[in-house]
PDB file of N, CA and C in Angstrom:
ATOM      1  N   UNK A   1    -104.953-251.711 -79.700  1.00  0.00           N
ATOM      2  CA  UNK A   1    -104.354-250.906 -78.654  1.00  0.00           C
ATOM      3  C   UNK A   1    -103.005-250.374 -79.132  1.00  0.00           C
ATOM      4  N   UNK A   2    -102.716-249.222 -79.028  1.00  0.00           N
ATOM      5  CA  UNK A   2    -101.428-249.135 -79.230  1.00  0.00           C
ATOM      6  C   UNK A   2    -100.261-249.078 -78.396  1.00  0.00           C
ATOM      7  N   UNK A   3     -99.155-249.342 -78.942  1.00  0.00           N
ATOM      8  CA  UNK A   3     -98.267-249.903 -78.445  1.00  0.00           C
ATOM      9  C   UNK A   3     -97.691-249.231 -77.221  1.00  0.00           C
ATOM     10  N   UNK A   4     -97.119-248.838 -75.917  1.00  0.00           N
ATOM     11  CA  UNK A   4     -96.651-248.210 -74.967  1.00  0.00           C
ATOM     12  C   UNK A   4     -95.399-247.442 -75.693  1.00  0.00           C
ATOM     13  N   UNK A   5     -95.197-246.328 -75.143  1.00  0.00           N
ATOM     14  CA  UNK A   5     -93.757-245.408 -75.582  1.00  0.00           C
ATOM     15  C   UNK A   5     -92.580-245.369 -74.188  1.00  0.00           C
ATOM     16  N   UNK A   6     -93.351-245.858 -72.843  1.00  0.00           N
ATOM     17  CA  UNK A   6     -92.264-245.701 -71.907  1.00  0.00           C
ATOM     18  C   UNK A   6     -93.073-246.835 -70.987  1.00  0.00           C
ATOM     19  N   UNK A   7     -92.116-246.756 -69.934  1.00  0.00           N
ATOM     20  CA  UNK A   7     -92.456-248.238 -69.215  1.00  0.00           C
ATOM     21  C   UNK A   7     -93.969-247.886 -68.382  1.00  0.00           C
ATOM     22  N   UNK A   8     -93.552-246.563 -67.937  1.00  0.00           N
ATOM     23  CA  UNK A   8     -94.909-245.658 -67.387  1.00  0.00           C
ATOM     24  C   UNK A   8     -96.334-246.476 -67.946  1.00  0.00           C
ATOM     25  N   UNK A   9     -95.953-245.869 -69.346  1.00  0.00           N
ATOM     26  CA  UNK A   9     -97.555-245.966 -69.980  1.00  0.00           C
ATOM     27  C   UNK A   9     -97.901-247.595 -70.231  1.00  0.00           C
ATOM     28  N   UNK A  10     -96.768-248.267 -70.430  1.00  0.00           N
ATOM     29  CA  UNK A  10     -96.939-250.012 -70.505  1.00  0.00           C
ATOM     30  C   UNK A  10     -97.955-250.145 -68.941  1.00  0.00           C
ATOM     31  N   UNK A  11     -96.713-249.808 -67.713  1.00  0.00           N
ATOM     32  CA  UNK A  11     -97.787-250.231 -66.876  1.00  0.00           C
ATOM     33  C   UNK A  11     -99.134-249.333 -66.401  1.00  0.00           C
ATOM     34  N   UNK A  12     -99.425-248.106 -66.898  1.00  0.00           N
ATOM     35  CA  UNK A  12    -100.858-247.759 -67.276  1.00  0.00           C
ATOM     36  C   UNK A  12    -101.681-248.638 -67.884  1.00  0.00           C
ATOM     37  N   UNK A  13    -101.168-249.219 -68.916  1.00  0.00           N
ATOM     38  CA  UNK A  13    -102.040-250.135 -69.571  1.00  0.00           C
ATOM     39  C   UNK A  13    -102.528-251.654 -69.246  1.00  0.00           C
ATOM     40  N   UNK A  14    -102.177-252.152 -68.417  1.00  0.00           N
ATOM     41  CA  UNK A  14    -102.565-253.259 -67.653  1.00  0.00           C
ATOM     42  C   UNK A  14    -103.141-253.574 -66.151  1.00  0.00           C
ATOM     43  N   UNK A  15    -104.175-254.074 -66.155  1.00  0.00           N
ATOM     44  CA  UNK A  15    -104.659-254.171 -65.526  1.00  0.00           C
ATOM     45  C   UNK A  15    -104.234-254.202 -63.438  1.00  0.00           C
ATOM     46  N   UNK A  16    -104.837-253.270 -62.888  1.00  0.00           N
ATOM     47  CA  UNK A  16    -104.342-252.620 -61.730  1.00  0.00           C
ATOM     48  C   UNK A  16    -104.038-254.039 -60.511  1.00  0.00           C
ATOM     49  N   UNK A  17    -104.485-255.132 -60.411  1.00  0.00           N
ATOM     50  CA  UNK A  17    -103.644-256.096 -59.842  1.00  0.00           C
ATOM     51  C   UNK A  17    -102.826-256.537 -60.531  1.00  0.00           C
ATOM     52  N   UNK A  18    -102.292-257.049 -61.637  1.00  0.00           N
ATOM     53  CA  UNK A  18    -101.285-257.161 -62.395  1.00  0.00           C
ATOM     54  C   UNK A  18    -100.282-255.806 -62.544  1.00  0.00           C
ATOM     55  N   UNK A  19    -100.397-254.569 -62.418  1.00  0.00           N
ATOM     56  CA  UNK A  19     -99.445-253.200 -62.345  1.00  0.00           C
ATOM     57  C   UNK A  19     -98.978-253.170 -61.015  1.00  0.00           C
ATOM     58  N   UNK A  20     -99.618-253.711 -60.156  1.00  0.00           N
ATOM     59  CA  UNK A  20     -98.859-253.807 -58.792  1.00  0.00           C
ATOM     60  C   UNK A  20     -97.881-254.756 -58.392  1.00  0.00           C
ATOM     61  N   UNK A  21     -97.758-256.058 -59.048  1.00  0.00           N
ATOM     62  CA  UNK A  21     -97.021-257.211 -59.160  1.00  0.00           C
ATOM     63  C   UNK A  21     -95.264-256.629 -60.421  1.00  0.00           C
ATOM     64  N   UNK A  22     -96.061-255.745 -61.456  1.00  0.00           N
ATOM     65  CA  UNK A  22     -94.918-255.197 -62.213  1.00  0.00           C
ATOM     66  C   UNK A  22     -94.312-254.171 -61.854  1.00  0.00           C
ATOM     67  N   UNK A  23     -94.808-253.260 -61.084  1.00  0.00           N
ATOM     68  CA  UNK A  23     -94.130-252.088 -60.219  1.00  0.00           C
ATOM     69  C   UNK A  23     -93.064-253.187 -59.638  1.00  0.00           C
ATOM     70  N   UNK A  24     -93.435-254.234 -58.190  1.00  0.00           N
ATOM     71  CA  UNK A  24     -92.816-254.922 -57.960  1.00  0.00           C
ATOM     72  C   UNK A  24     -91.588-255.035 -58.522  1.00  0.00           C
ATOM     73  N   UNK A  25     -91.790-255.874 -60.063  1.00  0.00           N
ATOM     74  CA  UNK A  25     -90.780-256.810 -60.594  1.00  0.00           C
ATOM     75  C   UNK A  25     -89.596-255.479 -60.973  1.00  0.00           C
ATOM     76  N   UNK A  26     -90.518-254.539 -61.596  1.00  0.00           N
ATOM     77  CA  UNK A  26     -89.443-252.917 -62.147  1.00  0.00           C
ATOM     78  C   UNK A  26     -88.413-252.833 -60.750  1.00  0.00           C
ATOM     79  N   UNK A  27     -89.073-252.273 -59.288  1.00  0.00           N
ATOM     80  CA  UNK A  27     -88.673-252.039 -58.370  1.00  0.00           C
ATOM     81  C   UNK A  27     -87.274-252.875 -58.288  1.00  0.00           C
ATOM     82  N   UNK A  28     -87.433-254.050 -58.333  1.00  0.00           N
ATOM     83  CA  UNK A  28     -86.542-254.763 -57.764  1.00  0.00           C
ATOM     84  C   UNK A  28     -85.389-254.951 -59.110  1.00  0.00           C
ATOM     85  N   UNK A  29     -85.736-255.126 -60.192  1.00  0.00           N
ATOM     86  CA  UNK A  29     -84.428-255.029 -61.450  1.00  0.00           C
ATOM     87  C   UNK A  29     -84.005-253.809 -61.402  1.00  0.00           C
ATOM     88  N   UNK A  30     -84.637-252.964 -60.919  1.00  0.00           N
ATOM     89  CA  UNK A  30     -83.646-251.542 -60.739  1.00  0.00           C
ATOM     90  C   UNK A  30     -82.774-251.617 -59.737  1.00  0.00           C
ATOM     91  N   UNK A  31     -82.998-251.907 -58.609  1.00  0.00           N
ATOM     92  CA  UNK A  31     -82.494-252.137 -57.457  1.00  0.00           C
ATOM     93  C   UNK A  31     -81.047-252.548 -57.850  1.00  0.00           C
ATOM     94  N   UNK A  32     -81.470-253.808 -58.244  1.00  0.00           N
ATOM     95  CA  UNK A  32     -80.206-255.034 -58.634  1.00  0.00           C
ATOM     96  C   UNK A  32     -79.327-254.646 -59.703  1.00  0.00           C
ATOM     97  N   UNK A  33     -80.307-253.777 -60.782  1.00  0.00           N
ATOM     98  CA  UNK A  33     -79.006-253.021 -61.931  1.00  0.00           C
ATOM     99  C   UNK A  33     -79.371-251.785 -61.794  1.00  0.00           C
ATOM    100  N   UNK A  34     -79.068-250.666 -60.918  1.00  0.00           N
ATOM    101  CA  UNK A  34     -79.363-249.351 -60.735  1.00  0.00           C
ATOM    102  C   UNK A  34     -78.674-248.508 -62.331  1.00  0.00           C
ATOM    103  N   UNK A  35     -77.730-249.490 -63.102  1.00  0.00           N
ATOM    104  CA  UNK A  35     -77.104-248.556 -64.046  1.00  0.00           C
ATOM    105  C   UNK A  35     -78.085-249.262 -65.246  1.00  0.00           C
ATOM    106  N   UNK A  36     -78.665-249.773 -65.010  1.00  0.00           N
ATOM    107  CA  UNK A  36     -79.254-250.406 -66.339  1.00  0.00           C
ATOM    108  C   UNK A  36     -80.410-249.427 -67.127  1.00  0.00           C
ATOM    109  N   UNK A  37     -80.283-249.563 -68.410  1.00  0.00           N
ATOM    110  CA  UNK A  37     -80.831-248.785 -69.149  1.00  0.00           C
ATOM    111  C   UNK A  37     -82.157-249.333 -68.967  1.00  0.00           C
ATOM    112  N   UNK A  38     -83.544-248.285 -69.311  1.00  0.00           N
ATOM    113  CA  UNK A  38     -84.613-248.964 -69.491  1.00  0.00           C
ATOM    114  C   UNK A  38     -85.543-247.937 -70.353  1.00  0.00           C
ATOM    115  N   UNK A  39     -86.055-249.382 -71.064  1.00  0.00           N
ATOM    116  CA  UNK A  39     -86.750-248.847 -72.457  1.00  0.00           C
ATOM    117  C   UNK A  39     -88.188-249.545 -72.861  1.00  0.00           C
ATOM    118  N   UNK A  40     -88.358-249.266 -73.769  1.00  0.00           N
ATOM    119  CA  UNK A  40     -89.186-250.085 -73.976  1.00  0.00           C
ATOM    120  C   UNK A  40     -89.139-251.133 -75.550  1.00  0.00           C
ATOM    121  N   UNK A  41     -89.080-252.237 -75.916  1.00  0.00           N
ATOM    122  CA  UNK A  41     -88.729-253.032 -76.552  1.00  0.00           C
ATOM    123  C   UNK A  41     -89.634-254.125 -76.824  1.00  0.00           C
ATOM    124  N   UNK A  42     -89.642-254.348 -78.061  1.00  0.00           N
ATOM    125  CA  UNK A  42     -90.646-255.336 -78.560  1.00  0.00           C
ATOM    126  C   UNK A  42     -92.045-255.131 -77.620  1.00  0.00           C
ATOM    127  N   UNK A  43     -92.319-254.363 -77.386  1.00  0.00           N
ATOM    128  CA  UNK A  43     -93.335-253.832 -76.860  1.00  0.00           C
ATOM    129  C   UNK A  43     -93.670-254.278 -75.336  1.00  0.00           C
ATOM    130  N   UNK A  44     -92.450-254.018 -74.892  1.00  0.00           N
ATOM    131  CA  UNK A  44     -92.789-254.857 -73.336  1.00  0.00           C
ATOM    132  C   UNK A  44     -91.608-253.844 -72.486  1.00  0.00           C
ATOM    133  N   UNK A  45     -91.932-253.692 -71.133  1.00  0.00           N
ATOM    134  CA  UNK A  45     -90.220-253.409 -70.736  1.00  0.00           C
ATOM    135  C   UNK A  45     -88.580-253.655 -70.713  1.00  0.00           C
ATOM    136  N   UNK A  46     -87.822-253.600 -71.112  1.00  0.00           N
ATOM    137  CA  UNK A  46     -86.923-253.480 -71.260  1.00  0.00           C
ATOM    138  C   UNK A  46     -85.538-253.496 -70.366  1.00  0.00           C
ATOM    139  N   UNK A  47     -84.457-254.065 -69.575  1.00  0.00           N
ATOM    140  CA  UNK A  47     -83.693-252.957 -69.419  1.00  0.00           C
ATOM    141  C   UNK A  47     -82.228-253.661 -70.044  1.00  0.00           C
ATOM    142  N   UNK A  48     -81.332-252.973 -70.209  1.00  0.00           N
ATOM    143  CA  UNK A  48     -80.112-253.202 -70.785  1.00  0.00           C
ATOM    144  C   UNK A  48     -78.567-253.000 -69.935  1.00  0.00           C
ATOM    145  N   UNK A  49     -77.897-254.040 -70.166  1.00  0.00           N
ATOM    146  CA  UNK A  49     -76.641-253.348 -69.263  1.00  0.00           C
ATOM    147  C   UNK A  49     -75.264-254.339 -70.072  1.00  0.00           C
ATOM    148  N   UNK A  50     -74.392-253.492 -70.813  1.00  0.00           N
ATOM    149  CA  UNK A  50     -73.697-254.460 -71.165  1.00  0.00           C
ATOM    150  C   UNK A  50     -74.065-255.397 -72.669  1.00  0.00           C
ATOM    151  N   UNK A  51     -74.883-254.553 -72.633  1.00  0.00           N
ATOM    152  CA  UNK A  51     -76.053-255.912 -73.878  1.00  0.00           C
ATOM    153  C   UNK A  51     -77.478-256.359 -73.185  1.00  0.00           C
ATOM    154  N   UNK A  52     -78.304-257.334 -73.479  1.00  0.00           N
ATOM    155  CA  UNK A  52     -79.359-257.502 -73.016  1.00  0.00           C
ATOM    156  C   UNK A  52     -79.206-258.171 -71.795  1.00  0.00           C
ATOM    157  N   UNK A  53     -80.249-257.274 -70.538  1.00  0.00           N
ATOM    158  CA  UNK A  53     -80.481-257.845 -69.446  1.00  0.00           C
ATOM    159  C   UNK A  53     -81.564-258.551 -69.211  1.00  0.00           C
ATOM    160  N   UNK A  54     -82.945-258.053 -68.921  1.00  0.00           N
ATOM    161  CA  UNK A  54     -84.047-258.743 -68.735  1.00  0.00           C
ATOM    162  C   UNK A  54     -85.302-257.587 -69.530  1.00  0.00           C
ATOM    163  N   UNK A  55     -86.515-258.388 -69.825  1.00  0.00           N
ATOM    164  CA  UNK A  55     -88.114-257.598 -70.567  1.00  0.00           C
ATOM    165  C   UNK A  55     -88.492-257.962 -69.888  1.00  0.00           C
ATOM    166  N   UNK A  56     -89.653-257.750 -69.157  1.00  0.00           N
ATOM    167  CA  UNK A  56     -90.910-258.254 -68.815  1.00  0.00           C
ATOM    168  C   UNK A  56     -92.427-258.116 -69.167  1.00  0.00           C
ATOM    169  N   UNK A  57     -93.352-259.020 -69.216  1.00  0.00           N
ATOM    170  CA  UNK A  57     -94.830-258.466 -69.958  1.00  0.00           C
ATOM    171  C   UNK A  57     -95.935-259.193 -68.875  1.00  0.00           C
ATOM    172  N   UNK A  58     -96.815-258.316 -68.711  1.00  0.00           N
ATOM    173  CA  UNK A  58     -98.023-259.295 -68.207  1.00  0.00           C
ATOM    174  C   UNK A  58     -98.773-260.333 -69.247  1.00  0.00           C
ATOM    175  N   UNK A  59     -99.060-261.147 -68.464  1.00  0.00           N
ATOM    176  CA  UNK A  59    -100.086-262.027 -68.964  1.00  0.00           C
ATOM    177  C   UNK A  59    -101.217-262.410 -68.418  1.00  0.00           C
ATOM    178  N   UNK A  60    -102.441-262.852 -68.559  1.00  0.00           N
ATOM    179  CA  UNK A  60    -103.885-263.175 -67.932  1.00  0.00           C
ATOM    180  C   UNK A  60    -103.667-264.128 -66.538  1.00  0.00           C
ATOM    181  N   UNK A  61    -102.498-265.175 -67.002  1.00  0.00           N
ATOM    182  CA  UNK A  61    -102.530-265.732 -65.328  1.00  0.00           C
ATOM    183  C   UNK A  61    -100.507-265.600 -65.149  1.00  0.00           C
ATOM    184  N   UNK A  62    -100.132-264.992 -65.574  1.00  0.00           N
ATOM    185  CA  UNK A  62     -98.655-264.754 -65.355  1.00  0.00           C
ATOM    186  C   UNK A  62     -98.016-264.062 -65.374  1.00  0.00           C
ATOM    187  N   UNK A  63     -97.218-263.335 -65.094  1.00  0.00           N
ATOM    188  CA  UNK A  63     -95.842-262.107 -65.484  1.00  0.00           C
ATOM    189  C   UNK A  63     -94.701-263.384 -66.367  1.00  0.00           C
ATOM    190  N   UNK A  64     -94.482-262.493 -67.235  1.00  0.00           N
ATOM    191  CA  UNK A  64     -93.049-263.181 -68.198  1.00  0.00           C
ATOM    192  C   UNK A  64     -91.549-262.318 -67.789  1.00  0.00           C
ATOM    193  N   UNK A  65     -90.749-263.400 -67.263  1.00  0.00           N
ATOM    194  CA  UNK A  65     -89.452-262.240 -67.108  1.00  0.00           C
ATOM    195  C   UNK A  65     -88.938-262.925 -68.182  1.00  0.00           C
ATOM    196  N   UNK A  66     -88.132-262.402 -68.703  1.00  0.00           N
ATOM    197  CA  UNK A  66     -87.705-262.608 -70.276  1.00  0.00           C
ATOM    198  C   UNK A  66     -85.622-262.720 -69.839  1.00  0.00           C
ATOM    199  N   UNK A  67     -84.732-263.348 -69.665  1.00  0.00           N
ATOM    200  CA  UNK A  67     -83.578-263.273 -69.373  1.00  0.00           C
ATOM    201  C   UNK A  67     -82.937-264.085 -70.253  1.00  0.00           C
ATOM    202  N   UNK A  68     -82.150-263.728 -71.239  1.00  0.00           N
ATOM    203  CA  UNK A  68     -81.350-264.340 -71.835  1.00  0.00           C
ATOM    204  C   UNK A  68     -80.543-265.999 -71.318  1.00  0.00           C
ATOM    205  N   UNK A  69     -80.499-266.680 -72.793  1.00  0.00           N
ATOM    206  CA  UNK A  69     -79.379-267.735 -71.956  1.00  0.00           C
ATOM    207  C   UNK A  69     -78.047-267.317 -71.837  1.00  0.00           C
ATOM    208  N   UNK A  70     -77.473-267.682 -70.749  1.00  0.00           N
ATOM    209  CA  UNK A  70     -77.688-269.341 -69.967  1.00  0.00           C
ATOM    210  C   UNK A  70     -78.788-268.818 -69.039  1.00  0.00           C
ATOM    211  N   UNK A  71     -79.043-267.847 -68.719  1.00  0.00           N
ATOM    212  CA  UNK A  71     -79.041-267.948 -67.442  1.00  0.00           C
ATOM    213  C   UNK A  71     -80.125-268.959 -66.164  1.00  0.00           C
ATOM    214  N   UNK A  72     -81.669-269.160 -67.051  1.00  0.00           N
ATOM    215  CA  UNK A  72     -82.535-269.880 -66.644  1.00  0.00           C
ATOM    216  C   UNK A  72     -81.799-271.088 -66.446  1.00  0.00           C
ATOM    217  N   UNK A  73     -80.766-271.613 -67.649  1.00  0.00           N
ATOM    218  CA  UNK A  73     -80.371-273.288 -67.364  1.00  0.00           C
ATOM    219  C   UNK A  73     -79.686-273.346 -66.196  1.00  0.00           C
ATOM    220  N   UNK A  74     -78.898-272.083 -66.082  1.00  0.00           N
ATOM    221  CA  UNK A  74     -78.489-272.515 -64.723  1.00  0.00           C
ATOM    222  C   UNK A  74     -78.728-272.313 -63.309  1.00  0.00           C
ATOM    223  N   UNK A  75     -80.113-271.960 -63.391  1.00  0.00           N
ATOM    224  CA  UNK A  75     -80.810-271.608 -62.443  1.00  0.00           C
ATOM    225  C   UNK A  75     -81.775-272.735 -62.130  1.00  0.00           C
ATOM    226  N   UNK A  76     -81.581-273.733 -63.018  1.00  0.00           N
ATOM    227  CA  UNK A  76     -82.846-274.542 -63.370  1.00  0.00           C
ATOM    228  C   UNK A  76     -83.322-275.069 -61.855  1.00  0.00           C
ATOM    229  N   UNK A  77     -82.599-275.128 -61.048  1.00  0.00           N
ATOM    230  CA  UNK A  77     -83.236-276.283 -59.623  1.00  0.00           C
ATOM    231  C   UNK A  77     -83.692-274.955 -58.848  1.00  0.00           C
ATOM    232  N   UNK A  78     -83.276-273.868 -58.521  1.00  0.00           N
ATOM    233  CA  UNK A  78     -83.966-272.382 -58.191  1.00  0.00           C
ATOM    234  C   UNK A  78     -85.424-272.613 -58.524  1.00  0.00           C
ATOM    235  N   UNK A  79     -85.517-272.645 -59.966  1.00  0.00           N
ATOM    236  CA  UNK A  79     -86.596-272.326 -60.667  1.00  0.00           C
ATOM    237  C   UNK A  79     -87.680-273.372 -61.054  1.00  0.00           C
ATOM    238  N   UNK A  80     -87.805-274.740 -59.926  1.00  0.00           N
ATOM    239  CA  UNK A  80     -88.421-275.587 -60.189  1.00  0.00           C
ATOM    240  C   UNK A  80     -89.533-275.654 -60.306  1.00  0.00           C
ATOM    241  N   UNK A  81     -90.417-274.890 -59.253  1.00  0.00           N
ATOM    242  CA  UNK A  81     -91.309-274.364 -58.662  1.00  0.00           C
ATOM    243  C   UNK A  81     -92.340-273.666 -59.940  1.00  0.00           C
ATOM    244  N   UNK A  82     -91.305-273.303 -61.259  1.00  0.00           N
ATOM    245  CA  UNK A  82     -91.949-271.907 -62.020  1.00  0.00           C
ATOM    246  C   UNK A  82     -91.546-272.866 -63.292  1.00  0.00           C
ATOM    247  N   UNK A  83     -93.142-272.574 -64.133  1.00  0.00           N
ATOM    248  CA  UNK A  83     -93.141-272.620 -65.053  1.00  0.00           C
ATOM    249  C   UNK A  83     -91.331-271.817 -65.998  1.00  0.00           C
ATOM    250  N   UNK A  84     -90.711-272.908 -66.921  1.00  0.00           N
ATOM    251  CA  UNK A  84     -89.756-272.185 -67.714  1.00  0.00           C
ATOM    252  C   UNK A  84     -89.575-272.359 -69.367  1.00  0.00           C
ATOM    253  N   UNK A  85     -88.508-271.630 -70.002  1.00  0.00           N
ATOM    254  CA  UNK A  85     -88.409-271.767 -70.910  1.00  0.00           C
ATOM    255  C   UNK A  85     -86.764-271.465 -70.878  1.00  0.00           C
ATOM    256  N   UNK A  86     -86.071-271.663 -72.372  1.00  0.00           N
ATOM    257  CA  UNK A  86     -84.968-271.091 -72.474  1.00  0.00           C
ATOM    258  C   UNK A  86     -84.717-270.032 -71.688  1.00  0.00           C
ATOM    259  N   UNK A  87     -85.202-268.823 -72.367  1.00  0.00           N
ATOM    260  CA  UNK A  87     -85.359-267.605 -71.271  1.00  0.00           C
ATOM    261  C   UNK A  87     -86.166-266.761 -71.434  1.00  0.00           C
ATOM    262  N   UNK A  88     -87.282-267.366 -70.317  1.00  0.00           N
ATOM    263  CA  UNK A  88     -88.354-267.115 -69.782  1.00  0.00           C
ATOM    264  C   UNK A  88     -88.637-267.717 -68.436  1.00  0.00           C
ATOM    265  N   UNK A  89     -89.387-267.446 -67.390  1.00  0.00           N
ATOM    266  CA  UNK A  89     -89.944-267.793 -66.242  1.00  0.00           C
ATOM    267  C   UNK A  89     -91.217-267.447 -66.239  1.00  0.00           C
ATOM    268  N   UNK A  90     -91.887-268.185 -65.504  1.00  0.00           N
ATOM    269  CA  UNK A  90     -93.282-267.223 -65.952  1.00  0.00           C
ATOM    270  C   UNK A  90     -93.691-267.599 -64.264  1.00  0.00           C
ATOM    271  N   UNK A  91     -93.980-266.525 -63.368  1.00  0.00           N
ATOM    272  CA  UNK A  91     -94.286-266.136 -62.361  1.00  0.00           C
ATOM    273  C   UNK A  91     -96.033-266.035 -62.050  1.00  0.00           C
ATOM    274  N   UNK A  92     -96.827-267.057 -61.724  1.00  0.00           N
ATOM    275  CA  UNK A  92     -98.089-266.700 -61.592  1.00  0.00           C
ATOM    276  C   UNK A  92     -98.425-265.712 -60.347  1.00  0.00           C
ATOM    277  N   UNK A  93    -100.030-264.786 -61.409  1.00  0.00           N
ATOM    278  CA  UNK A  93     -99.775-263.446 -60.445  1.00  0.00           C
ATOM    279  C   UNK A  93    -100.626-264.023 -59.149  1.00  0.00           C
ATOM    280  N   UNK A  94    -101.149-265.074 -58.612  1.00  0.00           N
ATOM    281  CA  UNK A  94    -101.816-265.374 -57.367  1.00  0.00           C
ATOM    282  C   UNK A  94    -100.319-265.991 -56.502  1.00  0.00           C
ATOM    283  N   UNK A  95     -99.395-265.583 -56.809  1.00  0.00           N
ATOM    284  CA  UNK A  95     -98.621-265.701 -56.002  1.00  0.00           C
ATOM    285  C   UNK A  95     -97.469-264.638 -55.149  1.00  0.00           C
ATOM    286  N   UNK A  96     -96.682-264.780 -54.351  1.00  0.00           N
ATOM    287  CA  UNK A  96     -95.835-263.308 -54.583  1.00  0.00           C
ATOM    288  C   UNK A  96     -94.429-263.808 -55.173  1.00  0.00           C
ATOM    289  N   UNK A  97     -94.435-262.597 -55.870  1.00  0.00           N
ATOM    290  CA  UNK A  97     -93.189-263.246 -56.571  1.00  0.00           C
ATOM    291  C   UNK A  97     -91.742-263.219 -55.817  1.00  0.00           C
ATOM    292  N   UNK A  98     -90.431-264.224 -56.256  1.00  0.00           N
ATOM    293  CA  UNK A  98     -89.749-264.075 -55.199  1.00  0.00           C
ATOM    294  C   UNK A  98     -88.310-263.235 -55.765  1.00  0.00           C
ATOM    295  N   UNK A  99     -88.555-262.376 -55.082  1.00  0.00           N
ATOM    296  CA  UNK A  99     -87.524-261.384 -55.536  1.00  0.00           C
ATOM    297  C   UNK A  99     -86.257-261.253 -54.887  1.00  0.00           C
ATOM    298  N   UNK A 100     -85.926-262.317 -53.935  1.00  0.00           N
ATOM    299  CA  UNK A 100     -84.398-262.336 -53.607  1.00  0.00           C
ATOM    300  C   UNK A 100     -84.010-263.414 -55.354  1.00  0.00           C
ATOM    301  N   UNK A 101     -84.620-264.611 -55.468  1.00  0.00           N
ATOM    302  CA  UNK A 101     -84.393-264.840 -56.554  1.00  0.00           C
ATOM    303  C   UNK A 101     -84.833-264.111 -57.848  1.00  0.00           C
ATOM    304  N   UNK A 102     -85.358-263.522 -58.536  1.00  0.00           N
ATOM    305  CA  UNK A 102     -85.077-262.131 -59.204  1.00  0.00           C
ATOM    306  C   UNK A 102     -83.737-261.692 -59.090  1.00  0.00           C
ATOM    307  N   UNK A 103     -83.571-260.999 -58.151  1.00  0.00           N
ATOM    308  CA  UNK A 103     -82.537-260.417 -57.881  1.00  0.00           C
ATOM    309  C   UNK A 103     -81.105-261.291 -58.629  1.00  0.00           C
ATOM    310  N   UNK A 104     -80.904-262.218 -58.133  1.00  0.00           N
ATOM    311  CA  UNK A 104     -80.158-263.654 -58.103  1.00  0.00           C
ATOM    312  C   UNK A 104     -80.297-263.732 -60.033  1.00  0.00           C
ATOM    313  N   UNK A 105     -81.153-263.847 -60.135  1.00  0.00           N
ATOM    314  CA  UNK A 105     -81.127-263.916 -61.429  1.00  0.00           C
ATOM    315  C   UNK A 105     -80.670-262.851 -62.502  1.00  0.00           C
ATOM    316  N   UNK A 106     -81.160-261.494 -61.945  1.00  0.00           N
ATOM    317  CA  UNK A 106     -80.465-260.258 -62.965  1.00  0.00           C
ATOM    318  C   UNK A 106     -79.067-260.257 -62.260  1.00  0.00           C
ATOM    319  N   UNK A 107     -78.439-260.522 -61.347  1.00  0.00           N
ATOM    320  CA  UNK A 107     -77.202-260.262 -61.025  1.00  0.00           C
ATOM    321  C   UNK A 107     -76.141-261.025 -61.458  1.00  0.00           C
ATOM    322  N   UNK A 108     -77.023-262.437 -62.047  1.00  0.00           N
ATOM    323  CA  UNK A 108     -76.158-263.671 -62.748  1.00  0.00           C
ATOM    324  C   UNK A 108     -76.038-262.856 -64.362  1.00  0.00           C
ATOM    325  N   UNK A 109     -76.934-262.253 -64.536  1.00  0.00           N
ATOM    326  CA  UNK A 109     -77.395-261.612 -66.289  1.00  0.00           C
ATOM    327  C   UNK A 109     -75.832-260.471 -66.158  1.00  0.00           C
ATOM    328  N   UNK A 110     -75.998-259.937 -65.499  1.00  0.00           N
ATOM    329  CA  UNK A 110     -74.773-258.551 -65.260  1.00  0.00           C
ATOM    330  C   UNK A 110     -73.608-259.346 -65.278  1.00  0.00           C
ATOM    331  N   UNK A 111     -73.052-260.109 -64.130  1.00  0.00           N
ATOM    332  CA  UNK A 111     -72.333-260.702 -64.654  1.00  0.00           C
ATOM    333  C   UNK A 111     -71.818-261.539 -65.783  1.00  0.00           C
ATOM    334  N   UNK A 112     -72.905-262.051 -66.204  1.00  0.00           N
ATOM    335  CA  UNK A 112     -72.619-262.826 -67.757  1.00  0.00           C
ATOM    336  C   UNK A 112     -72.262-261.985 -68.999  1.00  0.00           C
ATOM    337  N   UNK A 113     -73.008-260.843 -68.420  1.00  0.00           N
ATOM    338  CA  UNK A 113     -72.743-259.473 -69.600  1.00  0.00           C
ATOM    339  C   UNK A 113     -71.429-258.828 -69.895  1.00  0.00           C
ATOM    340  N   UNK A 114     -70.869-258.444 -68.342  1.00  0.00           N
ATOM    341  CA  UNK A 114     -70.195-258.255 -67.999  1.00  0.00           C
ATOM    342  C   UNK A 114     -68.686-258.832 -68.210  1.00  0.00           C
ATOM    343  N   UNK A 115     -68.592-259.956 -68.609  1.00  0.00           N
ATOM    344  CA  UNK A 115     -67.432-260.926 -69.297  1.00  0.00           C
ATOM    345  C   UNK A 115     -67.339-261.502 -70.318  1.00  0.00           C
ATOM    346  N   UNK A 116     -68.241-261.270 -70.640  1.00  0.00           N
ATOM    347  CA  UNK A 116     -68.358-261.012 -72.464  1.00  0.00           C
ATOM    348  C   UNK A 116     -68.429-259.767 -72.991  1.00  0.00           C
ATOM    349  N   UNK A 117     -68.322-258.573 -72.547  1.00  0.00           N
ATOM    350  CA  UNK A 117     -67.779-257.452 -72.971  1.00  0.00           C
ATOM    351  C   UNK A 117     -67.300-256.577 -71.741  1.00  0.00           C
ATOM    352  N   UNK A 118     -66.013-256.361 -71.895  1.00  0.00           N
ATOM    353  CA  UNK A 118     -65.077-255.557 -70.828  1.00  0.00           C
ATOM    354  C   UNK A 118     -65.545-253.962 -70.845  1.00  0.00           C
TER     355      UNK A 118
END
C-alpha cells in the first residue's frame, strides 16, 4: 500500500468504522491546538506546535495516540483504564473515546512545549 501524502488520504485509507473514531480524535486535537501544524509523519498523522505534539494511527482493535514524554507518566492514574506506554495510549475502537481527556492531554503537550521553547 502506499504510504498517505495528507491526513485526508491516511483517513481514506482505513477502514470506515475506524475513520469515524479518527475524524473524532483529528476533530478534537484541532480543537485543543487550533495553531498546530498538521502533517503527515512516519506515516501516520501528525500535528506539531512548538516541537512535537501528538501522531495518531489505527490499529485492528485500537487507535494509537502517540504523545511525547512526560506526558503519559503524568497522566498515569487518568489513564488507568487504557492500555499505555511511554508515549502511547492505545484507545480501543469498541469504545468511545474520551476526549475531554484527549483534550487534557494535548493541552498538557502545548504547555510542556511551550516552556521549553519561548
Amino acid at each position: 500500500m502506499k504510504k498517505p501524502n495528507s491526513v485526508e488520504a491516511y483517513l481514506a485509507s482505513v477502514p470506515p468504522a475506524t475513520r469515524r473514531i479518527l475524524k473524532e480524535l483529528r476533530a478534537t486535537i484541532k480543537k485543543a491546538a487550533p495553531e498546530a501544524e498538521e502533517r503527515i509523519s512516519y506515516g501516520m498523522p501528525y500535528y506539531g506546535y512548538k516541537g512535537r505534539l501528538a501522531y495518531f494511527r489505527h490499529w485492528k482493535n485500537h487507535v494509537g495516540l502517540y504523545i511525547p514524554p512526560p506526558i503519559i507518566a503524568n497522566h498515569r492514574k487518568e489513564l488507568a483504564g487504557y492500555q499505555t506506554a511511554r508515549a502511547t495510549v492505545r484507545f480501543p475502537i469498541d469504545r468511545k473515546l474520551p476526549m475531554r481527556l484527549i483534550r487534557k492531554l494535548i493541552k498538557a503537550r502545548m504547555k510542556y512545549n511551550e516552556e521549553r521553547i519561548p
